[in-house]
PDB file of N, CA and C in Angstrom:
ATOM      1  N   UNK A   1      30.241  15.298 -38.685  1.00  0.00           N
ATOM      2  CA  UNK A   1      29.849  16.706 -38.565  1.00  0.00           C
ATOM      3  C   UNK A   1      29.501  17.029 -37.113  1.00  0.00           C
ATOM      4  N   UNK A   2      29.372  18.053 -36.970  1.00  0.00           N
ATOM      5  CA  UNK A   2      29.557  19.028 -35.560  1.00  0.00           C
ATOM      6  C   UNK A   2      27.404  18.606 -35.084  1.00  0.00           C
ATOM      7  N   UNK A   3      27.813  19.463 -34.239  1.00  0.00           N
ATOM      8  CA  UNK A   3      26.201  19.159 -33.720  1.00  0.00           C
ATOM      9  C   UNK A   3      25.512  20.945 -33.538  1.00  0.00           C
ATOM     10  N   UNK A   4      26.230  21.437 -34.239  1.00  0.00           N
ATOM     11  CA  UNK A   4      25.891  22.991 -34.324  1.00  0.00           C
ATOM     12  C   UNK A   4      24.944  23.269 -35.579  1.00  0.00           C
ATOM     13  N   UNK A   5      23.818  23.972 -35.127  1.00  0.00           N
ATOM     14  CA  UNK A   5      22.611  24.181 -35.557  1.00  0.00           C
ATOM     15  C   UNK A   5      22.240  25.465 -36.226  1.00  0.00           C
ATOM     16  N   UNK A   6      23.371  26.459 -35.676  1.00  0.00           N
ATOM     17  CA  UNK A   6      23.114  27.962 -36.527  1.00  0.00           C
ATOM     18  C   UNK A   6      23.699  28.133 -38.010  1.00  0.00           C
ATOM     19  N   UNK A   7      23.631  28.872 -38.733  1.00  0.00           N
ATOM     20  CA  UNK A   7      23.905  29.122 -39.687  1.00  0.00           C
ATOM     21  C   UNK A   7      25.409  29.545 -39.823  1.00  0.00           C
ATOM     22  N   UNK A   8      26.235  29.570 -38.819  1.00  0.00           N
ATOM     23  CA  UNK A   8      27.148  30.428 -39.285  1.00  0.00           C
ATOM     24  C   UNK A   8      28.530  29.422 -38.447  1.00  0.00           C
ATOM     25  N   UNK A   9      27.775  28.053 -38.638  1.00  0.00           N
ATOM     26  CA  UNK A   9      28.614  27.102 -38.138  1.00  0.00           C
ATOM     27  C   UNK A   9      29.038  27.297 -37.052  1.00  0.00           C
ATOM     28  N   UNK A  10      28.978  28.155 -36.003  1.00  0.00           N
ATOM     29  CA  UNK A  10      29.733  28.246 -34.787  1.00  0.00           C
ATOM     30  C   UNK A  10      30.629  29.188 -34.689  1.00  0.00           C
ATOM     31  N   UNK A  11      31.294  29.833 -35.886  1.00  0.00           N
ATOM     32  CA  UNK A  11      31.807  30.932 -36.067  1.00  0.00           C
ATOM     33  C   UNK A  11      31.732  31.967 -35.248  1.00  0.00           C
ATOM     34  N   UNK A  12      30.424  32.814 -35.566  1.00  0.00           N
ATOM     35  CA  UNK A  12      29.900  33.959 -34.879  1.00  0.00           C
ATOM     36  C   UNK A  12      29.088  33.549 -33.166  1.00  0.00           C
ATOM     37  N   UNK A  13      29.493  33.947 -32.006  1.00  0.00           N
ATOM     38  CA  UNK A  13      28.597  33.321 -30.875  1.00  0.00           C
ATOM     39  C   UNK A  13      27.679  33.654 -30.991  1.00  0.00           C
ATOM     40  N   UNK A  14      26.602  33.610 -31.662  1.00  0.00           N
ATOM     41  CA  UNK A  14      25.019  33.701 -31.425  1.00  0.00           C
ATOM     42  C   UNK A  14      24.352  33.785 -30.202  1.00  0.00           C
ATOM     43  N   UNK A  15      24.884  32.806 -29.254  1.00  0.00           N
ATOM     44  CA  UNK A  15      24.629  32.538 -27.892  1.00  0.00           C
ATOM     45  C   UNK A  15      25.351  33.185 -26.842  1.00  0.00           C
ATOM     46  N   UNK A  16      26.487  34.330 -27.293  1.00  0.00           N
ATOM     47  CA  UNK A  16      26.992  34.976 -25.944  1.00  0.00           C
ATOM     48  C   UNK A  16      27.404  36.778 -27.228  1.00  0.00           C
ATOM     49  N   UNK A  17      26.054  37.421 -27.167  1.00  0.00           N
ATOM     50  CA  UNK A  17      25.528  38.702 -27.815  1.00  0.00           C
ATOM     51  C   UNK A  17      26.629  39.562 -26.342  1.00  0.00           C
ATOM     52  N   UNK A  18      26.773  39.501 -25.782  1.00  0.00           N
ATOM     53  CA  UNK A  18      27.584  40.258 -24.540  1.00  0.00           C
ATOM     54  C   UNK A  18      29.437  40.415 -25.256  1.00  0.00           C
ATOM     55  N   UNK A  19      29.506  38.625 -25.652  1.00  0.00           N
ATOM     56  CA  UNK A  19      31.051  38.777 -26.515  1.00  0.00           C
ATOM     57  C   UNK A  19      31.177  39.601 -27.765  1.00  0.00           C
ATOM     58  N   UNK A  20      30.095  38.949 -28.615  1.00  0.00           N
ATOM     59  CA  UNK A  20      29.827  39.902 -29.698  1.00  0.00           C
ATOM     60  C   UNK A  20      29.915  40.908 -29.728  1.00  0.00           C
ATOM     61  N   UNK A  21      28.758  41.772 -29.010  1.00  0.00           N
ATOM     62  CA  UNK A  21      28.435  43.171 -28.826  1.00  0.00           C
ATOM     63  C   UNK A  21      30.052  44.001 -28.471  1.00  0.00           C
ATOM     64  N   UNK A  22      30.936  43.296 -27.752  1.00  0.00           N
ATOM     65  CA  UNK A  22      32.028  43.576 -27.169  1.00  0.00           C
ATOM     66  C   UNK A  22      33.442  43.606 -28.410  1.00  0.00           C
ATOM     67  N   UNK A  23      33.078  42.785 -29.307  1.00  0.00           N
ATOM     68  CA  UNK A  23      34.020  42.135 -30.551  1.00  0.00           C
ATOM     69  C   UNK A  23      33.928  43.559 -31.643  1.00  0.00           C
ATOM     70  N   UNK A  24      32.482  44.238 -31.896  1.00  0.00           N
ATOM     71  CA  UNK A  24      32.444  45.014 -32.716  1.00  0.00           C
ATOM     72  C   UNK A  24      32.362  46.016 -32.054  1.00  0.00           C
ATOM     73  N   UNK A  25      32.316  46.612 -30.694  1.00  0.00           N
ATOM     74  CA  UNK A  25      32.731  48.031 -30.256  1.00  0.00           C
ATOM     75  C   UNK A  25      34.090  48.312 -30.354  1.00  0.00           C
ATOM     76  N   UNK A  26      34.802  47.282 -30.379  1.00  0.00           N
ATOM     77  CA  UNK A  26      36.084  46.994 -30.486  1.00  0.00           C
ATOM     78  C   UNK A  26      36.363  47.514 -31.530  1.00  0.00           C
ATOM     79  N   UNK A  27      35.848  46.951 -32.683  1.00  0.00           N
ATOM     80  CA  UNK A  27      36.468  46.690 -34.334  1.00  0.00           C
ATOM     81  C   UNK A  27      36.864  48.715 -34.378  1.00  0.00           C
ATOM     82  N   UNK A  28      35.141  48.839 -33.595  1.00  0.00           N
ATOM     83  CA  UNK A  28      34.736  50.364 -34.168  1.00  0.00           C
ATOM     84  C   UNK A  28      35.760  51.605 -33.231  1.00  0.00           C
ATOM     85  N   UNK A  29      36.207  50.845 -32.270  1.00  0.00           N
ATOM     86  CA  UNK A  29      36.678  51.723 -31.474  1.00  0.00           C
ATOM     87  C   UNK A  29      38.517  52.323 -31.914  1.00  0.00           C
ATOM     88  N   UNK A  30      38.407  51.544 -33.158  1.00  0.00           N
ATOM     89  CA  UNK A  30      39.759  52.001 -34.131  1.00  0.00           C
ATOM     90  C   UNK A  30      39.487  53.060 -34.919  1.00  0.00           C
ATOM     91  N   UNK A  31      38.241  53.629 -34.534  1.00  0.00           N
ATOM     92  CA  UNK A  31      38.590  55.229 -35.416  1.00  0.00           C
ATOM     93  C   UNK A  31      38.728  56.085 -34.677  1.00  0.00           C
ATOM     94  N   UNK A  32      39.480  57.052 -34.464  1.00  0.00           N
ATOM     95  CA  UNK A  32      39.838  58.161 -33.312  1.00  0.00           C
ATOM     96  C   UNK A  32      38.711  59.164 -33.136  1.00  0.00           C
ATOM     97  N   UNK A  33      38.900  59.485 -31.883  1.00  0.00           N
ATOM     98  CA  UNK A  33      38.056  60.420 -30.944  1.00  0.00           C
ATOM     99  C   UNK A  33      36.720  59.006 -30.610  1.00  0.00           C
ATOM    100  N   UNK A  34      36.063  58.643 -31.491  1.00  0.00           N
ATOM    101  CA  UNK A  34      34.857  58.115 -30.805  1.00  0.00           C
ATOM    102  C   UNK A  34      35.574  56.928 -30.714  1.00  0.00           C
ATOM    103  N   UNK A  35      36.485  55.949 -30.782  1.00  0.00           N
ATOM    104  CA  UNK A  35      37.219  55.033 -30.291  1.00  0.00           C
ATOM    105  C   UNK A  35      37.283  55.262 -28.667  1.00  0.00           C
ATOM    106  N   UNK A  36      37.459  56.876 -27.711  1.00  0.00           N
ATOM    107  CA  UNK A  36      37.459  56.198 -26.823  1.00  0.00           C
ATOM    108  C   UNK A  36      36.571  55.793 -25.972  1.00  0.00           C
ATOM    109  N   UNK A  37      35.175  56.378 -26.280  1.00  0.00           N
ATOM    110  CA  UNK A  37      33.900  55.858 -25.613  1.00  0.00           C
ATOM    111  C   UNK A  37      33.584  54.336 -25.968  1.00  0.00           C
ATOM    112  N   UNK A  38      34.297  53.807 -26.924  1.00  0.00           N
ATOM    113  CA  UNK A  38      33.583  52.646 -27.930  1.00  0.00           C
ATOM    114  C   UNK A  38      34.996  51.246 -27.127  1.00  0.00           C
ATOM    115  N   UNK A  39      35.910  52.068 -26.744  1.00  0.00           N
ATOM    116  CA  UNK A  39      36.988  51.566 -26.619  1.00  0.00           C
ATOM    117  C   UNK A  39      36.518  50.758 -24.663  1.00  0.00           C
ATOM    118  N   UNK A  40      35.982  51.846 -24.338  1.00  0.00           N
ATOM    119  CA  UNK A  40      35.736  51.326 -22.794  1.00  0.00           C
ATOM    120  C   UNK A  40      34.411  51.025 -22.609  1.00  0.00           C
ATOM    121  N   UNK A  41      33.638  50.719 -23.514  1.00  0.00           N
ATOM    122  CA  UNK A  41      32.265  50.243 -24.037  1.00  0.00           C
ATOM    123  C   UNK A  41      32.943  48.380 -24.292  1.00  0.00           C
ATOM    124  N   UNK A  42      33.931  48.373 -25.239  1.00  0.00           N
ATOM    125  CA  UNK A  42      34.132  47.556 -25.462  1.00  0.00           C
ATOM    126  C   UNK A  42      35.039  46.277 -24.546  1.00  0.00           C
ATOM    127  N   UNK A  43      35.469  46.848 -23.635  1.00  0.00           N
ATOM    128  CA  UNK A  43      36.010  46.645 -22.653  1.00  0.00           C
ATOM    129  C   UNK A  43      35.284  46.114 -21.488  1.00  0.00           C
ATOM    130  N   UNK A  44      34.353  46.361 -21.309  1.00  0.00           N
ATOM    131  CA  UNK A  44      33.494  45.872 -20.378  1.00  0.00           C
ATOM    132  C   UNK A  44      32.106  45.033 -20.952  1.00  0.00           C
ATOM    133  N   UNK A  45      31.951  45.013 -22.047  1.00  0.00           N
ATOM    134  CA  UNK A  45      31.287  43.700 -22.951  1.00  0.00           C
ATOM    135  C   UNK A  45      31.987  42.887 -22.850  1.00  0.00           C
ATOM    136  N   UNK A  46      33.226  43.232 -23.276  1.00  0.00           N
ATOM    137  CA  UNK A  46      34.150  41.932 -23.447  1.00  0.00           C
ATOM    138  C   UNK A  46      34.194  40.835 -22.052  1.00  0.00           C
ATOM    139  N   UNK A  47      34.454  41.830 -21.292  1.00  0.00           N
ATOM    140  CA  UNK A  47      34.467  40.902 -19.785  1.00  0.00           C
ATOM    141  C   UNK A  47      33.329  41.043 -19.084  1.00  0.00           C
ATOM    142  N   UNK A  48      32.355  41.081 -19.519  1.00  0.00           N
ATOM    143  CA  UNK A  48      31.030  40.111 -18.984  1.00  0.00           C
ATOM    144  C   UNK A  48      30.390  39.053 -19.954  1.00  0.00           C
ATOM    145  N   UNK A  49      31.040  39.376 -21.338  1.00  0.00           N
ATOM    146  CA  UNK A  49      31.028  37.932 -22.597  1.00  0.00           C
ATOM    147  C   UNK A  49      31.817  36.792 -21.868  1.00  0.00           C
ATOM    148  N   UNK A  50      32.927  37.219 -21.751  1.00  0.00           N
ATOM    149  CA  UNK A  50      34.083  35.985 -20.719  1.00  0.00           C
ATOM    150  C   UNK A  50      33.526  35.451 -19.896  1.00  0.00           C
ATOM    151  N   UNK A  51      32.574  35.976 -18.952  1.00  0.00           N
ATOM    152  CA  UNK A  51      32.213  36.047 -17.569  1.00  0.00           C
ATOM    153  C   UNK A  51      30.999  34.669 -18.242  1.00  0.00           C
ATOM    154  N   UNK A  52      30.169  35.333 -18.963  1.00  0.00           N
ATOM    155  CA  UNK A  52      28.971  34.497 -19.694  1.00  0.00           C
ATOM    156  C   UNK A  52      29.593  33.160 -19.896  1.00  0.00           C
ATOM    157  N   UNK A  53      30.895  33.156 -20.684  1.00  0.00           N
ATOM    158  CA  UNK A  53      31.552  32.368 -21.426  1.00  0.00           C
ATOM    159  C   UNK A  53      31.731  30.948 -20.157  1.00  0.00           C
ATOM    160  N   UNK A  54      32.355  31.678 -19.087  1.00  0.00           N
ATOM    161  CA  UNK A  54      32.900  30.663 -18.531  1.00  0.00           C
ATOM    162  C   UNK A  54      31.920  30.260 -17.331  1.00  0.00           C
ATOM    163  N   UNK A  55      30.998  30.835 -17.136  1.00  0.00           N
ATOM    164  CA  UNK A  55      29.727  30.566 -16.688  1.00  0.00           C
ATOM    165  C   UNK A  55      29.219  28.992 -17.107  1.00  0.00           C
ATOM    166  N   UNK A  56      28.933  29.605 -18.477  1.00  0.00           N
ATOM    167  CA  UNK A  56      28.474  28.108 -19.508  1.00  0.00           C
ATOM    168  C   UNK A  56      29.254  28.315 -20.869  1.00  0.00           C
ATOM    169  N   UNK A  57      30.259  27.267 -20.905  1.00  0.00           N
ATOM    170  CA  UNK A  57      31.231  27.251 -21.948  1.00  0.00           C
ATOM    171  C   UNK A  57      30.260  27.144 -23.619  1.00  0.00           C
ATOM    172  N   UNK A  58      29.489  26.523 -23.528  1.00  0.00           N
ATOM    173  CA  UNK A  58      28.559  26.204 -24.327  1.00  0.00           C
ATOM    174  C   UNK A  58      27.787  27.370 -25.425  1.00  0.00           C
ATOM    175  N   UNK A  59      28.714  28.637 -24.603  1.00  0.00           N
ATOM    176  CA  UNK A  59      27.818  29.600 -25.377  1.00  0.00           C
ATOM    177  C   UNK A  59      29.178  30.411 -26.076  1.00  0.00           C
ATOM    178  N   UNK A  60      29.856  29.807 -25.970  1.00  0.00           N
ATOM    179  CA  UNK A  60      30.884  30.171 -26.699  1.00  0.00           C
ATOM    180  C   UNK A  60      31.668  31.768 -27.174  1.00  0.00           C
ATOM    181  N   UNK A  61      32.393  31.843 -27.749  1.00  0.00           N
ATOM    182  CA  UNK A  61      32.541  33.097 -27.538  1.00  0.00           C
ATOM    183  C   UNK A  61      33.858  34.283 -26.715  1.00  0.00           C
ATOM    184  N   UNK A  62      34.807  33.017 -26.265  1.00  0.00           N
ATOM    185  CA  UNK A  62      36.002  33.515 -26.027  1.00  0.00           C
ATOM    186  C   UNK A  62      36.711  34.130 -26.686  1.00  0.00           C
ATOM    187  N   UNK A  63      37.258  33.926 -27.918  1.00  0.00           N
ATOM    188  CA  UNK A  63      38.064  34.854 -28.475  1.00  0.00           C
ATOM    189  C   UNK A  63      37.248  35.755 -28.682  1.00  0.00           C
ATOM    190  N   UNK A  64      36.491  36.073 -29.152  1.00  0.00           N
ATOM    191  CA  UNK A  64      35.569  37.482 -29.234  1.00  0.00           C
ATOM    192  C   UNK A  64      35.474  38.472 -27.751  1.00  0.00           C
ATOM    193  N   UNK A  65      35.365  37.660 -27.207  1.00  0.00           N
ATOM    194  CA  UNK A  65      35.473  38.735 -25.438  1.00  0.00           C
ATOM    195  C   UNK A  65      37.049  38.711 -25.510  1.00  0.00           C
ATOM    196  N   UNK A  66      37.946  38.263 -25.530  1.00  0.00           N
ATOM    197  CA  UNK A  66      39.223  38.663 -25.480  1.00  0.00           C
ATOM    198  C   UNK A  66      39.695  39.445 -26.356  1.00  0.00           C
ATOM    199  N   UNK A  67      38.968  39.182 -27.999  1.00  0.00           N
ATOM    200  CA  UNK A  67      39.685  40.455 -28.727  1.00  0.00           C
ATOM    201  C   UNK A  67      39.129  41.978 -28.292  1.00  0.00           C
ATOM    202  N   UNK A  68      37.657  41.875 -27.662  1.00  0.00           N
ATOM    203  CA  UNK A  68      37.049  42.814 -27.108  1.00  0.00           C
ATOM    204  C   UNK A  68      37.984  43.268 -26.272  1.00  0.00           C
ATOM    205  N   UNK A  69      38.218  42.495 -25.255  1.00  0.00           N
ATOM    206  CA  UNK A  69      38.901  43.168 -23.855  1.00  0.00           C
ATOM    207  C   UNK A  69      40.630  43.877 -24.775  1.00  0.00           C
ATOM    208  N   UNK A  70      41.024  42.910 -25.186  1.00  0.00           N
ATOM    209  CA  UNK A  70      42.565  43.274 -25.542  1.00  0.00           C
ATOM    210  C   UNK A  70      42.935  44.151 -26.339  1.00  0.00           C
ATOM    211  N   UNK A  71      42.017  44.716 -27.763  1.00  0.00           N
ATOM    212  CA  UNK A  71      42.049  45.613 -28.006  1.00  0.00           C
ATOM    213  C   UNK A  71      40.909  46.882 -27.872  1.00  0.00           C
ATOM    214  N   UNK A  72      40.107  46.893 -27.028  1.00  0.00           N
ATOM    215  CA  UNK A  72      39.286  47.732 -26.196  1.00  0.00           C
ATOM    216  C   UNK A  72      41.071  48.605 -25.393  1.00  0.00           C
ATOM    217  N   UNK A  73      41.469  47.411 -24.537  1.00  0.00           N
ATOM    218  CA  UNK A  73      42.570  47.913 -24.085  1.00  0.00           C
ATOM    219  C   UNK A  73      44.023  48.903 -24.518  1.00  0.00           C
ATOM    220  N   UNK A  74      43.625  48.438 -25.851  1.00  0.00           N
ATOM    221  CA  UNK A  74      44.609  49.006 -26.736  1.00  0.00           C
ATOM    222  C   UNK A  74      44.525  50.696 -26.974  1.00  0.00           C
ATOM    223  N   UNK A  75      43.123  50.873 -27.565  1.00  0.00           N
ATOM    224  CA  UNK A  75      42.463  52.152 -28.165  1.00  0.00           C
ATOM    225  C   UNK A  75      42.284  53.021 -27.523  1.00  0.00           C
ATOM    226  N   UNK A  76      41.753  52.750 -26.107  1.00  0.00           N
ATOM    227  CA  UNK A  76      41.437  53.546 -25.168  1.00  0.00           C
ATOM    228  C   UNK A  76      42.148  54.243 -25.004  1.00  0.00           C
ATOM    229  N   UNK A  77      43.824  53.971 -24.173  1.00  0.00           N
ATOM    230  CA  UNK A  77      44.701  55.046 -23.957  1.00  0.00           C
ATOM    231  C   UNK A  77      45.099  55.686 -24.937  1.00  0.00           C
ATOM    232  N   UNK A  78      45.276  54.961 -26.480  1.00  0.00           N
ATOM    233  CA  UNK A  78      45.778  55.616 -27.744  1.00  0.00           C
ATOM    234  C   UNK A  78      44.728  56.799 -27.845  1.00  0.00           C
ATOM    235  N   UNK A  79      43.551  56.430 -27.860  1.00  0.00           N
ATOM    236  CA  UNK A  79      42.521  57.532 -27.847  1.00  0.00           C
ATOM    237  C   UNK A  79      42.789  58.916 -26.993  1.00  0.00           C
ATOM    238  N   UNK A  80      43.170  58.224 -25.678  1.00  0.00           N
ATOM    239  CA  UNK A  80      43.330  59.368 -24.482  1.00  0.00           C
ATOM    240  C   UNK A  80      44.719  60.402 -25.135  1.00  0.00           C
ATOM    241  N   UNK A  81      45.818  59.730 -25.793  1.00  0.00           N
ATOM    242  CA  UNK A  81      46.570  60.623 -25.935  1.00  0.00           C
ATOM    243  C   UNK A  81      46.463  60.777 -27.189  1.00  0.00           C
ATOM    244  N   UNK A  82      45.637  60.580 -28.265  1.00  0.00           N
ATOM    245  CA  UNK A  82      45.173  61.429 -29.205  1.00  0.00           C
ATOM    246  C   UNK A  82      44.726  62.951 -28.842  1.00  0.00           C
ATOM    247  N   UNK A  83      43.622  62.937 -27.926  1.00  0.00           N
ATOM    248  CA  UNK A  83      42.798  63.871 -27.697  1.00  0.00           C
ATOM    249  C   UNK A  83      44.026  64.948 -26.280  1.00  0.00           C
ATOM    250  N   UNK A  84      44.472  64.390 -26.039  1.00  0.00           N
ATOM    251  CA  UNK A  84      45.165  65.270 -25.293  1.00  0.00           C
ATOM    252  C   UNK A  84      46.497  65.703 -25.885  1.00  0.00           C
ATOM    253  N   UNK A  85      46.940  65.143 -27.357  1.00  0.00           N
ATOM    254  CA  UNK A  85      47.766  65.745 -28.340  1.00  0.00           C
ATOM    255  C   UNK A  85      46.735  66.683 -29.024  1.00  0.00           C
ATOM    256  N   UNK A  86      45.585  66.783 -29.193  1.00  0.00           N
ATOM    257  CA  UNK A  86      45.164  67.513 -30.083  1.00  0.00           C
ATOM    258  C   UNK A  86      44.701  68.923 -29.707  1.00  0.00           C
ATOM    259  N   UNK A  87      44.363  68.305 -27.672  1.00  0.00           N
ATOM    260  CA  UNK A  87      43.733  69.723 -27.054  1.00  0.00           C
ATOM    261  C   UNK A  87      44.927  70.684 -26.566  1.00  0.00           C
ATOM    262  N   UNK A  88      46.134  69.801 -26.730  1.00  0.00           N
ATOM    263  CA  UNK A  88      47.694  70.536 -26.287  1.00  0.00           C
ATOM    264  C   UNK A  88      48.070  71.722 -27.745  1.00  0.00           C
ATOM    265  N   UNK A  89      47.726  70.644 -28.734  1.00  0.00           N
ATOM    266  CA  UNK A  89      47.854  71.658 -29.879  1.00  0.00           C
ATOM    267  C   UNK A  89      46.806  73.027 -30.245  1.00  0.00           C
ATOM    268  N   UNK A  90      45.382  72.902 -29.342  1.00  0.00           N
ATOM    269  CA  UNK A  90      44.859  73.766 -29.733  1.00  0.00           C
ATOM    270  C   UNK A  90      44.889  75.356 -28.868  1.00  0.00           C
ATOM    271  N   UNK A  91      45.522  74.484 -27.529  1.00  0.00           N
ATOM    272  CA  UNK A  91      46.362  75.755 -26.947  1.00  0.00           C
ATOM    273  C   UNK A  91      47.467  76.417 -27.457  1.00  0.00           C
ATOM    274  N   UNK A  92      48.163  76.086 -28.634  1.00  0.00           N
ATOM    275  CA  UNK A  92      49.311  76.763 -28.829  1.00  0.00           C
ATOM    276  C   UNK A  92      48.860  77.434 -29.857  1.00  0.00           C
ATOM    277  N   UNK A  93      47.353  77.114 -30.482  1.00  0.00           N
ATOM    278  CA  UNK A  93      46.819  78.030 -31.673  1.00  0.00           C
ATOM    279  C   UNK A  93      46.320  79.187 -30.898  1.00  0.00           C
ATOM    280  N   UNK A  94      46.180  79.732 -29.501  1.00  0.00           N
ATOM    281  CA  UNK A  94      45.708  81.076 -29.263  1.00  0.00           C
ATOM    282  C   UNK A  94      46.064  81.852 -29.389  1.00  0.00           C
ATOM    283  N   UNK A  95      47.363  82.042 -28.985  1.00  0.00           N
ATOM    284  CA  UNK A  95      48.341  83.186 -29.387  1.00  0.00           C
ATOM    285  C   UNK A  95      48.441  83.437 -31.224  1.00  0.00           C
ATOM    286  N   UNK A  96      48.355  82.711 -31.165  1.00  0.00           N
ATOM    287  CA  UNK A  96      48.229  82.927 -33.160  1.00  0.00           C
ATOM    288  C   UNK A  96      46.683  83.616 -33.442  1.00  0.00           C
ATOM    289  N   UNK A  97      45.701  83.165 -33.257  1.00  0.00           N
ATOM    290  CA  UNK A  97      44.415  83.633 -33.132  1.00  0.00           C
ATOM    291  C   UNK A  97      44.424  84.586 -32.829  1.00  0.00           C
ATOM    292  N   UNK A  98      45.074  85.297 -31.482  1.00  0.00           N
ATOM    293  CA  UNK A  98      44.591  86.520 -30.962  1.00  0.00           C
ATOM    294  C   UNK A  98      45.216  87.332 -32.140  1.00  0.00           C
ATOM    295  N   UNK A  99      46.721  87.355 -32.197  1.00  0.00           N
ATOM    296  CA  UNK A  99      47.621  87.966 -33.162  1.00  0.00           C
ATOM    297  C   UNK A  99      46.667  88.075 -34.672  1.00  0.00           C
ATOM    298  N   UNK A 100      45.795  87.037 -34.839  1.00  0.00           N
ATOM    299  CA  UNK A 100      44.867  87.573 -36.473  1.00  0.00           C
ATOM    300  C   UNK A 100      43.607  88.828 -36.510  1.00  0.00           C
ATOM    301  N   UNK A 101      43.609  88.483 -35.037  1.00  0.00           N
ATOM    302  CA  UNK A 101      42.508  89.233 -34.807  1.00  0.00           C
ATOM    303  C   UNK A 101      42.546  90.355 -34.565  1.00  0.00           C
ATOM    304  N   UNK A 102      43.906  91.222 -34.272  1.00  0.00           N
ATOM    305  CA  UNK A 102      44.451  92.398 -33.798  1.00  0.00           C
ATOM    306  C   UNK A 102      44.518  93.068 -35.067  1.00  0.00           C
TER     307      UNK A 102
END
């Protein structure tokens, strides 16, 4: 057996909360519009978890800062052109608006 002492076998980094914290802004940053604050939140946890990581390997926690960073990376721009498909569409609702209102 391993020489790991937490409960969650080594699984979860307990010891690098920077990867973590970075792993679930991530998860969260897959729902649109608040994905993209969560998305570049998650993005920069991620790579100071890495940073922690390779500091002292011991605290484990790499793939979690990389899924942070890689799909942080992902959401963000998807986010950006969500919101700039949606604010493109809400310009083409004025002319319709004004026309209800006449």
């Amino acid at each position: 057996m391993g020489t790991n002492t937490d409960a969650t076998g080594g699984v979860v980094p307990c010891k690098n909360p920077l990867a973590l914290t970075g792993y679930y802004l991530a998860v969260f940053s897959l729902i649109p519009i608040l994905g993209l604050a969560l998305g570049i939140a998650a993005i920069i946890y991620g790579t100071l978890g890495y940073s922690a990581y390779q500091k002292e390997p011991r605290k484990r926690g790499q793939a979690h800062a990389w899924v942070a960073i890689i799909l942080g990376s992902l959401t963000t721009p998807a986010n950006i052109i969500l919101l700039t498909e949606i604010f493109s569409g809400l310009g083409n609702l004025l002319p319709i608006l004004n026309y209800l209102t006449l």
